[in-house]
Protein backbone atom coordinates (compact mmCIF):
# COMPACT_ATOMS: atom_id res chain seq x y z
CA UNK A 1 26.87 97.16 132.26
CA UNK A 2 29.00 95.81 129.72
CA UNK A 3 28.82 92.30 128.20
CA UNK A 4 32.54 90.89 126.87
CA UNK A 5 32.10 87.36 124.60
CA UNK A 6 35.09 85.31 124.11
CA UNK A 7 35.18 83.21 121.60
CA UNK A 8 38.51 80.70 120.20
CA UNK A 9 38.63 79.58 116.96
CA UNK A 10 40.62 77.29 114.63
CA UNK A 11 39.64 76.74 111.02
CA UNK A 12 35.97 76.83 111.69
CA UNK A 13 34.73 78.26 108.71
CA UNK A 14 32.12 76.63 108.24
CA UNK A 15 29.94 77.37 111.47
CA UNK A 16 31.78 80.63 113.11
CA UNK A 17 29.76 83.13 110.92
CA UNK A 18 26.47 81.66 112.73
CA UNK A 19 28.05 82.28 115.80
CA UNK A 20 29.13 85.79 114.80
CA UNK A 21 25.68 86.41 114.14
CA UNK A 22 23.70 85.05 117.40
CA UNK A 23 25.69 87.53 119.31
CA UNK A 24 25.36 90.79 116.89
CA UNK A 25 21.37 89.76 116.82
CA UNK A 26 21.52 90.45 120.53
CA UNK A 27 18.92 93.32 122.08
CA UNK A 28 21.63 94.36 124.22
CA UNK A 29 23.40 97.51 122.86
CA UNK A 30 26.87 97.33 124.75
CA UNK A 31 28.45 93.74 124.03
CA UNK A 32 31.96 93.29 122.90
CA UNK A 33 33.37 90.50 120.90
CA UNK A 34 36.36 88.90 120.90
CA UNK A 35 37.87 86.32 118.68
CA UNK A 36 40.80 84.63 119.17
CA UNK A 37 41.59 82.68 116.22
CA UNK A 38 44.60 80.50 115.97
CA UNK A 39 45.95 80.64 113.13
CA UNK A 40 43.22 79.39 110.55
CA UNK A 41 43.87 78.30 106.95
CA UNK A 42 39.85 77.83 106.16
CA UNK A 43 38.48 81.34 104.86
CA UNK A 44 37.82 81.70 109.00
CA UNK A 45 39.98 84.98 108.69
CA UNK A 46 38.18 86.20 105.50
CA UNK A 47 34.95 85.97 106.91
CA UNK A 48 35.97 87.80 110.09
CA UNK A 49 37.07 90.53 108.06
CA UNK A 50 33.32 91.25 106.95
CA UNK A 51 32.51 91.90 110.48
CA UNK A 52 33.91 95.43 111.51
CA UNK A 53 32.60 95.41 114.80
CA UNK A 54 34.78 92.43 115.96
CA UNK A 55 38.15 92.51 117.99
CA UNK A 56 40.18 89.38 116.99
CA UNK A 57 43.71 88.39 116.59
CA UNK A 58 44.87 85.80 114.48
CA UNK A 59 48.08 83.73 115.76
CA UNK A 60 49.40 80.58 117.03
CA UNK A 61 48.52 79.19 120.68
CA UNK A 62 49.04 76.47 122.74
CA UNK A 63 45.69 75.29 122.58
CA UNK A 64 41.98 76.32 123.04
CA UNK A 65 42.79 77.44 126.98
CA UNK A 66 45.51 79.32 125.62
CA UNK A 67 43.61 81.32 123.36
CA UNK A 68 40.75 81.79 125.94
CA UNK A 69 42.65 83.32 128.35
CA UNK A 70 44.53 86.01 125.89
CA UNK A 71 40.75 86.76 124.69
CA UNK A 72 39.61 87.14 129.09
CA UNK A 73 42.47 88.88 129.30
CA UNK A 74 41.53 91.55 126.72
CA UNK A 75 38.32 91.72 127.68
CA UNK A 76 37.04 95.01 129.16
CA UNK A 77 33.44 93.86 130.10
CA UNK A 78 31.88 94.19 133.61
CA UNK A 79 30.39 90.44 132.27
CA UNK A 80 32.01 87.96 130.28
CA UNK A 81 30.78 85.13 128.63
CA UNK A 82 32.32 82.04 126.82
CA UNK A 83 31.14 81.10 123.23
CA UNK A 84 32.73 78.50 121.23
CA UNK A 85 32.97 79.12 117.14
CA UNK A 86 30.72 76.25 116.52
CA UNK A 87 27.92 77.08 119.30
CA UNK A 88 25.18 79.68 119.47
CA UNK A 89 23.53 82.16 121.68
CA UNK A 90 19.35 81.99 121.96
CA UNK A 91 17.65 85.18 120.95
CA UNK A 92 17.53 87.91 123.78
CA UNK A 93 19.71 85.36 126.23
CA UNK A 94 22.25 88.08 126.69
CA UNK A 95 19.65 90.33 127.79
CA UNK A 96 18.17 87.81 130.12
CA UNK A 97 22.03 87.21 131.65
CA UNK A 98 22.33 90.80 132.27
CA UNK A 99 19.02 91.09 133.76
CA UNK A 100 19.87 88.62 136.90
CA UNK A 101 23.19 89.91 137.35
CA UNK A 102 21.69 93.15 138.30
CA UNK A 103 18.78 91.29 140.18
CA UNK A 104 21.67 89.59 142.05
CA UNK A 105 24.63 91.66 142.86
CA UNK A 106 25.80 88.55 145.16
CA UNK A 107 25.91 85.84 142.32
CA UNK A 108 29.36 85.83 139.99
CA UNK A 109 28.58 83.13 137.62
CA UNK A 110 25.23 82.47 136.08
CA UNK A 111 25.02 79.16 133.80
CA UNK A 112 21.23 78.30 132.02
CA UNK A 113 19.77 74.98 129.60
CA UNK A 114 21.25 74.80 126.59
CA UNK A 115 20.05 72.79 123.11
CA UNK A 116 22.29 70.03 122.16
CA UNK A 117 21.89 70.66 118.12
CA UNK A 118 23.47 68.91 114.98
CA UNK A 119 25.81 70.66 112.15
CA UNK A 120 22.75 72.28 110.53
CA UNK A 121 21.28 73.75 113.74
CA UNK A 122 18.16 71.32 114.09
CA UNK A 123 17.58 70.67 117.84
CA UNK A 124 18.21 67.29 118.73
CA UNK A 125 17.83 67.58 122.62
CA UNK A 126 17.71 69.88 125.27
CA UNK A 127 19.87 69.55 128.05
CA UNK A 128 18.49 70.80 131.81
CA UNK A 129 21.07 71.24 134.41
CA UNK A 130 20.74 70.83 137.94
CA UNK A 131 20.86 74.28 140.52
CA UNK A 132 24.66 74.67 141.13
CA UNK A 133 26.10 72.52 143.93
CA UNK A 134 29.86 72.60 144.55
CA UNK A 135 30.02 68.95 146.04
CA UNK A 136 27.30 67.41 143.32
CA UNK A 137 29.84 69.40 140.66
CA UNK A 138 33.34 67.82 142.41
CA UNK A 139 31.63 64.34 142.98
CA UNK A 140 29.67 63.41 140.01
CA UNK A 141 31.64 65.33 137.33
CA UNK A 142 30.93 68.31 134.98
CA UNK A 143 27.43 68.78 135.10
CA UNK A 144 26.85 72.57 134.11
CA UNK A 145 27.38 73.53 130.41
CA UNK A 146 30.05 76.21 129.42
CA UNK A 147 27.96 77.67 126.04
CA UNK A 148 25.44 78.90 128.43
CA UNK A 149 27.68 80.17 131.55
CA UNK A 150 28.40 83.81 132.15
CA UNK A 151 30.95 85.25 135.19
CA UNK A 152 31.52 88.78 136.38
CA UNK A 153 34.76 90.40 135.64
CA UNK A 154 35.69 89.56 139.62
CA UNK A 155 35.75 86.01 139.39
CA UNK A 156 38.92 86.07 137.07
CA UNK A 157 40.72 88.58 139.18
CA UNK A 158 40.09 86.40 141.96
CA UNK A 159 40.74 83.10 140.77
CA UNK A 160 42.85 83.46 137.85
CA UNK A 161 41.95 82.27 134.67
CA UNK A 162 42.28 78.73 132.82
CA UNK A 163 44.80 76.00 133.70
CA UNK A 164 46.61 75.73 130.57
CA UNK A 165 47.65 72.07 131.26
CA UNK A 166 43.82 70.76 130.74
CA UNK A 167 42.99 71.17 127.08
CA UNK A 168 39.55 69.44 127.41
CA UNK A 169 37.71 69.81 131.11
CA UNK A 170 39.38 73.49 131.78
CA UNK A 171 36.24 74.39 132.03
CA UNK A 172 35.01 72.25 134.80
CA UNK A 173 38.21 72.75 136.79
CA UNK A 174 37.78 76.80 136.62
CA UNK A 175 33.89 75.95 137.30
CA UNK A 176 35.07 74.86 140.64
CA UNK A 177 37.40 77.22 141.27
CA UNK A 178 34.77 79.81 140.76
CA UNK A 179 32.32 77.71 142.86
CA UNK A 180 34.59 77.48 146.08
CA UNK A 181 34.68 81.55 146.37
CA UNK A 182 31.61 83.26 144.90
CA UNK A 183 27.97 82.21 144.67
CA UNK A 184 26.47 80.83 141.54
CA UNK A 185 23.02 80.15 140.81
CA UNK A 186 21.09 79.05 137.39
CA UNK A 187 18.61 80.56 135.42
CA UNK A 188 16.00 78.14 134.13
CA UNK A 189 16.03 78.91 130.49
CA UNK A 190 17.15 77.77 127.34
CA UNK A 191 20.71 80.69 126.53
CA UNK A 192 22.07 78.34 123.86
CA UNK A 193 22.98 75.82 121.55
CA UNK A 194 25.65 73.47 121.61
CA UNK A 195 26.38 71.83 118.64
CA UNK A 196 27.81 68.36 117.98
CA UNK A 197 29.15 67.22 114.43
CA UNK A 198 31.86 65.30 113.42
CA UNK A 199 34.74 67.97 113.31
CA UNK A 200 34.04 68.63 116.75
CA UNK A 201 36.76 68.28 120.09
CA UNK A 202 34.00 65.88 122.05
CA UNK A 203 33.16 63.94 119.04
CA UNK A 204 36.92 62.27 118.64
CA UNK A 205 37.32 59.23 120.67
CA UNK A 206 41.24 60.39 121.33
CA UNK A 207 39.46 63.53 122.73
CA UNK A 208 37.08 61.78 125.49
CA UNK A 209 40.09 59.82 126.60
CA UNK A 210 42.03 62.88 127.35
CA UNK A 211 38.78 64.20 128.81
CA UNK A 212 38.60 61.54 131.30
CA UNK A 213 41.94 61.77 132.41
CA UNK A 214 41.94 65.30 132.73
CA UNK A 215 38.84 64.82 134.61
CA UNK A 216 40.14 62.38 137.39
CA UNK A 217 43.08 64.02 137.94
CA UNK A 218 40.67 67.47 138.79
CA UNK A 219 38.45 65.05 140.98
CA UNK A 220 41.83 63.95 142.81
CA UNK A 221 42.63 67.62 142.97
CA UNK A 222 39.73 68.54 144.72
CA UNK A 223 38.62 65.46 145.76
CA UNK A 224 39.09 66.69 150.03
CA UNK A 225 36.01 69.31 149.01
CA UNK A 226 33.68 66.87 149.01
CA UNK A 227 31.63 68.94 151.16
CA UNK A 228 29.24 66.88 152.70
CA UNK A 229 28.47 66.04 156.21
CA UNK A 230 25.97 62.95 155.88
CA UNK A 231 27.44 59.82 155.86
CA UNK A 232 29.19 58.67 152.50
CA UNK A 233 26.42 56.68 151.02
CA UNK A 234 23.45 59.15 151.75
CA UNK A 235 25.56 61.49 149.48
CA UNK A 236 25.95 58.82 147.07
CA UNK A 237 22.52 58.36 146.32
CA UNK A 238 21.78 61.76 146.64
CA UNK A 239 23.89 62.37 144.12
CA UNK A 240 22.71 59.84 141.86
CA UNK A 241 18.90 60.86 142.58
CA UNK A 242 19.81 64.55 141.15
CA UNK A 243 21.86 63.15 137.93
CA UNK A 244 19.09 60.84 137.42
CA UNK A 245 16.32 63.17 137.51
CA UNK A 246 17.62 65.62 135.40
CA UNK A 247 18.92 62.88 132.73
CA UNK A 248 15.17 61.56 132.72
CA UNK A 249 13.35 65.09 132.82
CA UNK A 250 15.62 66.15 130.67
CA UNK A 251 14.65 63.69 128.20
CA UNK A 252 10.67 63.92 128.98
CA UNK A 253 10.89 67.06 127.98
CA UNK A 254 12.91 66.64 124.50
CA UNK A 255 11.17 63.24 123.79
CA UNK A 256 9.36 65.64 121.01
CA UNK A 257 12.13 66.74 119.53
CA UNK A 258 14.08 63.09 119.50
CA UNK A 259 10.89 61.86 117.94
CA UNK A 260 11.01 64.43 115.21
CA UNK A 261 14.82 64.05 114.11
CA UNK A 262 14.68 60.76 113.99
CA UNK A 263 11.88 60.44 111.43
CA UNK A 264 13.55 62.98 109.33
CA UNK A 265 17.07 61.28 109.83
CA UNK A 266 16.46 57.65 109.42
């Protein structure tokens, strides 16, 4: 089975040789990585040169959906896997990935937990996502984390890649896409690490705007898959019972690590 890695890029010097490097540490022999850079004026095309073993083109887009779906497109992978230039895959989580795909020939997208980390790779958080439900995902809003979310080759044929006109919650709106044909199902272990810093899309106030917008208009898109039977506010607070859990597990579980970057970061 072969594992394709897509990854865009645009002058991210500074963190996509990290990245390079959590997927060539991989125990998994047969992965293929693509970069799709566009059009970087950082040293992000001098430091892809090191790396022989890359396939990467280096040109303008319209934006990071564009330059996803020319990298989906070239993949060749039985498996493909999203990777941003600024985020990070666990040791062996490749491995692990490939493992339940062949466990589960029924499942075509697999997401897992991912770290939430800062611009030097310390672990802030960890952040545990719910098993996959299509209604929770239309209703409550993007729930499952794209670092840590892998799809067999099938999905795209069937669905057809990114919307091009969402430059901030593609992800979530290909998530359901995905979600109303094939089966997904989680793995309950840390794949990644998603990093936050101040260069990055989510951190610009400009950029969570957009991402709200783009969001309701998805949630108006989809909004007659609601798909639930018990009466409007049983879902509601079922709903809210699953979000809440996971926010407050999730947060059991990293009070450790919140505790520990905050004394070193006061």
């Amino acid at each position: 089975m072969k594992l394709s890695i897509v990854t865009p890029s645009f002058n991210q010097a500074r963190f996509i040789e990290e990245t390079i490097l959590s997927v060539r540490r991989q125990s998994y022999p047969n992965i293929e990585h693509i970069i799709v850079d566009g059009g970087s004026t950082d040293g992000t095309l001098e430091i892809l040169r090191k790396y022989n073993h890359l396939i990467w083109i280096s040109e303008p887009d319209k934006g990071q959906s564009d330059a996803l779906n020319k990298g989906f497109q070239r993949a060749t992978g039985d498996i493909i896997g999203w990777l941003n230039a600024d985020d990070t895959y666990q040791q062996n989580a490749v491995e692990t990935v490939l493992d339940f795909f062949s466990e589960h020939p029924e499942v075509a997208m697999v997401y897992g937990y991912v770290n939430i980390v800062d611009e030097n790779g310390e672990v802030i958080r960890t952040r545990y996502s719910p098993d996959f439900d299509l209604g929770l995902l239309i209703r409550g809003g993007h729930c499952y984390v794209q670092p840590v979310t892998f799809f067999r080759r099938v999905a795209f044929d069937e669905v057809g890649y990114l919307d091009t006109s969402f430059h901030e919650a593609m992800d979530y709106e290909f998530f359901i896409r995905v979600g109303q044909r094939f089966q997904v199902k989680r793995i309950p272990k840390i794949l990644g690490n998603y990093r936050t810093h101040s260069q990055s899309k989510t951190f610009s106030g400009s950029t969570r705007e957009r991402g709200r917008r783009e969001r309701d208009e998805i949630l108006r898109r989809y909004a007659s898959l609601g798909l639930s039977t018990s009466p409007r506010i049983v879902t509601f607070l079922k709903d809210r019972l699953v979000m809440k859990y996971y926010k407050y597990y999730g947060g059991f579980r990293s009070f450790p690590n919140l505790v520990s970057y905050y004394l070193k970061h006061r």
